[in-house]
Protein backbone atom coordinates (compact mmCIF):
# COMPACT_ATOMS: atom_id res chain seq x y z
CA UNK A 1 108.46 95.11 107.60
CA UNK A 2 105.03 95.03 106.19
CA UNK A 3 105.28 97.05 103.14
CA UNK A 4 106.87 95.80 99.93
CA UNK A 5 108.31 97.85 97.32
CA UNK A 6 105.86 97.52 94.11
CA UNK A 7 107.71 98.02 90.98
CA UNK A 8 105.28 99.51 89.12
CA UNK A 9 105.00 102.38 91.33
CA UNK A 10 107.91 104.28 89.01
CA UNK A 11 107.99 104.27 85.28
CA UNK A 12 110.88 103.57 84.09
CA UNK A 13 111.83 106.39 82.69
CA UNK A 14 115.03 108.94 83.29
CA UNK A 15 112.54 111.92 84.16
CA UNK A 16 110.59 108.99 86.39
CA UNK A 17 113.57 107.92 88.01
CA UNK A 18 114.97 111.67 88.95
CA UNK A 19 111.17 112.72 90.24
CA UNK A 20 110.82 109.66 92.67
CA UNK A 21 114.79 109.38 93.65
CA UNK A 22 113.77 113.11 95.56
CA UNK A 23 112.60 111.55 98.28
CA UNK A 24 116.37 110.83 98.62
CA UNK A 25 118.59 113.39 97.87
CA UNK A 26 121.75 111.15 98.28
CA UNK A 27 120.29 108.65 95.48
CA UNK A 28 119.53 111.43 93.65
CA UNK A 29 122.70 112.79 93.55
CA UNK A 30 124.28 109.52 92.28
CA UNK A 31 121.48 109.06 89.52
CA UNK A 32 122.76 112.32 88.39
CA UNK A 33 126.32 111.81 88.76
CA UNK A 34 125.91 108.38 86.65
CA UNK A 35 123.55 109.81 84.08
CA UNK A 36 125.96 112.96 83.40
CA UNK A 37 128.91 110.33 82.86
CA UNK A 38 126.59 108.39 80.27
CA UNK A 39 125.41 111.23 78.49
CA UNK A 40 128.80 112.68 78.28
CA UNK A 41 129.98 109.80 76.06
CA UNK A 42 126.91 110.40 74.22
CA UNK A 43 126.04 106.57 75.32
CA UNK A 44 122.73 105.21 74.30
CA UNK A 45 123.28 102.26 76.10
CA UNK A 46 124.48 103.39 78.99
CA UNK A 47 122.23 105.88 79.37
CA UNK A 48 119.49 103.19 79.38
CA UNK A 49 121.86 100.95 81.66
CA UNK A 50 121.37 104.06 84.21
CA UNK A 51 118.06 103.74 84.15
CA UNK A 52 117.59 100.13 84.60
CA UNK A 53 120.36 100.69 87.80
CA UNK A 54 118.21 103.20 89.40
CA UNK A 55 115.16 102.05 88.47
CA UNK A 56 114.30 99.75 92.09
CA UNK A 57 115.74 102.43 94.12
CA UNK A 58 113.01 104.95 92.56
CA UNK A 59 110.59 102.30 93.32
CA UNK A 60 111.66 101.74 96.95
CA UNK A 61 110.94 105.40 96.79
CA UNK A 62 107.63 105.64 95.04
CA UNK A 63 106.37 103.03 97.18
CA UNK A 64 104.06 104.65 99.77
CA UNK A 65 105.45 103.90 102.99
CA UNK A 66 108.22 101.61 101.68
CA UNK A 67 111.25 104.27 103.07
CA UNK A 68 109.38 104.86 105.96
CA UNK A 69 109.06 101.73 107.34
CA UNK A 70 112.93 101.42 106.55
CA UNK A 71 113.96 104.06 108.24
CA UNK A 72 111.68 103.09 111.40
CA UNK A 73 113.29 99.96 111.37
CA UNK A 74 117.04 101.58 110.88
CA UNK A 75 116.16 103.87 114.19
CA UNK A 76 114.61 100.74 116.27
CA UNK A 77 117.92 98.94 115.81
CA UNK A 78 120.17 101.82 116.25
CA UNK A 79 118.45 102.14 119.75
CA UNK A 80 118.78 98.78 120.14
CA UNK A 81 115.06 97.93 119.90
CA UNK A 82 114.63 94.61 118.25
CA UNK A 83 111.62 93.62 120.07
CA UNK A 84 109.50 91.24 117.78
CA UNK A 85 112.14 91.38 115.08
CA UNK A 86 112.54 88.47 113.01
CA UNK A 87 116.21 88.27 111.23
CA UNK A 88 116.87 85.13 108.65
CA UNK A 89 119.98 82.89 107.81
CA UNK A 90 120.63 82.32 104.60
CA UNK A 91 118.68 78.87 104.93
CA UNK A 92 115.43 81.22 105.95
CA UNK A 93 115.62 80.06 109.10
CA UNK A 94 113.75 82.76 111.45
CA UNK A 95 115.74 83.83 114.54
CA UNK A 96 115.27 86.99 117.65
CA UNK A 97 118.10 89.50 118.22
CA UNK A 98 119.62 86.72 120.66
CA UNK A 99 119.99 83.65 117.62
CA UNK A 100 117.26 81.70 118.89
CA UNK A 101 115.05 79.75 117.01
CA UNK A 102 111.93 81.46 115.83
CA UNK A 103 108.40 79.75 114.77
CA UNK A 104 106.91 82.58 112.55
CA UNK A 105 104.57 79.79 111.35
CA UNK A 106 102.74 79.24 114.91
CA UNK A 107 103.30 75.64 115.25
CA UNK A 108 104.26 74.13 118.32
């Protein structure tokens, strides 16, 4: 995937948070759900707790291109298209769709 998520491309704010979580109405949903149960307790802290939970998933969203790329990738391997894929170990190590060894540094 070529696109990162940057995290300043959200403020981290509760109205911030709701705008960019649009792009997915299932995140937004939750946001709500959470920030309803915080505010019901009238919860300063967890209201703010809320926020700082959400927070990356509104950047993932605010991130031009971020949930696109995502989702391109979801549908490749759903079709079973993992041509050029690189997947990791926990190590790092770079391996294809088949576990072999990859060089994604070009040597040898």
């Amino acid at each position: 995937m070529a696109v990162e998520v940057d995290p300043e491309a959200c403020e981290r704010t509760p109205e911030a948070v709701r705008t960019a979580l649009q792009r997915r109405p299932d995140w937004l949903r939750a946001f709500e759900q959470d920030w309803l149960s915080a505010a019901a307790d009238f919860d300063q802290a967890a209201l703010a707790g809320v926020v700082d939970k959400w927070f990356p998933f509104a950047c993932a969203c605010a991130t031009p291109g971020y949930l696109d790329d995502v989702e391109h990738t979801v549908k490749r391997l759903a079709e079973g298209d993992t041509e050029g894929m690189v997947f990791r170990d926990e190590d790092g190590g770079a391996y294809d769709a088949e576990n072999n060894p990859v060089d994604v540094l070009g040597r040898g």
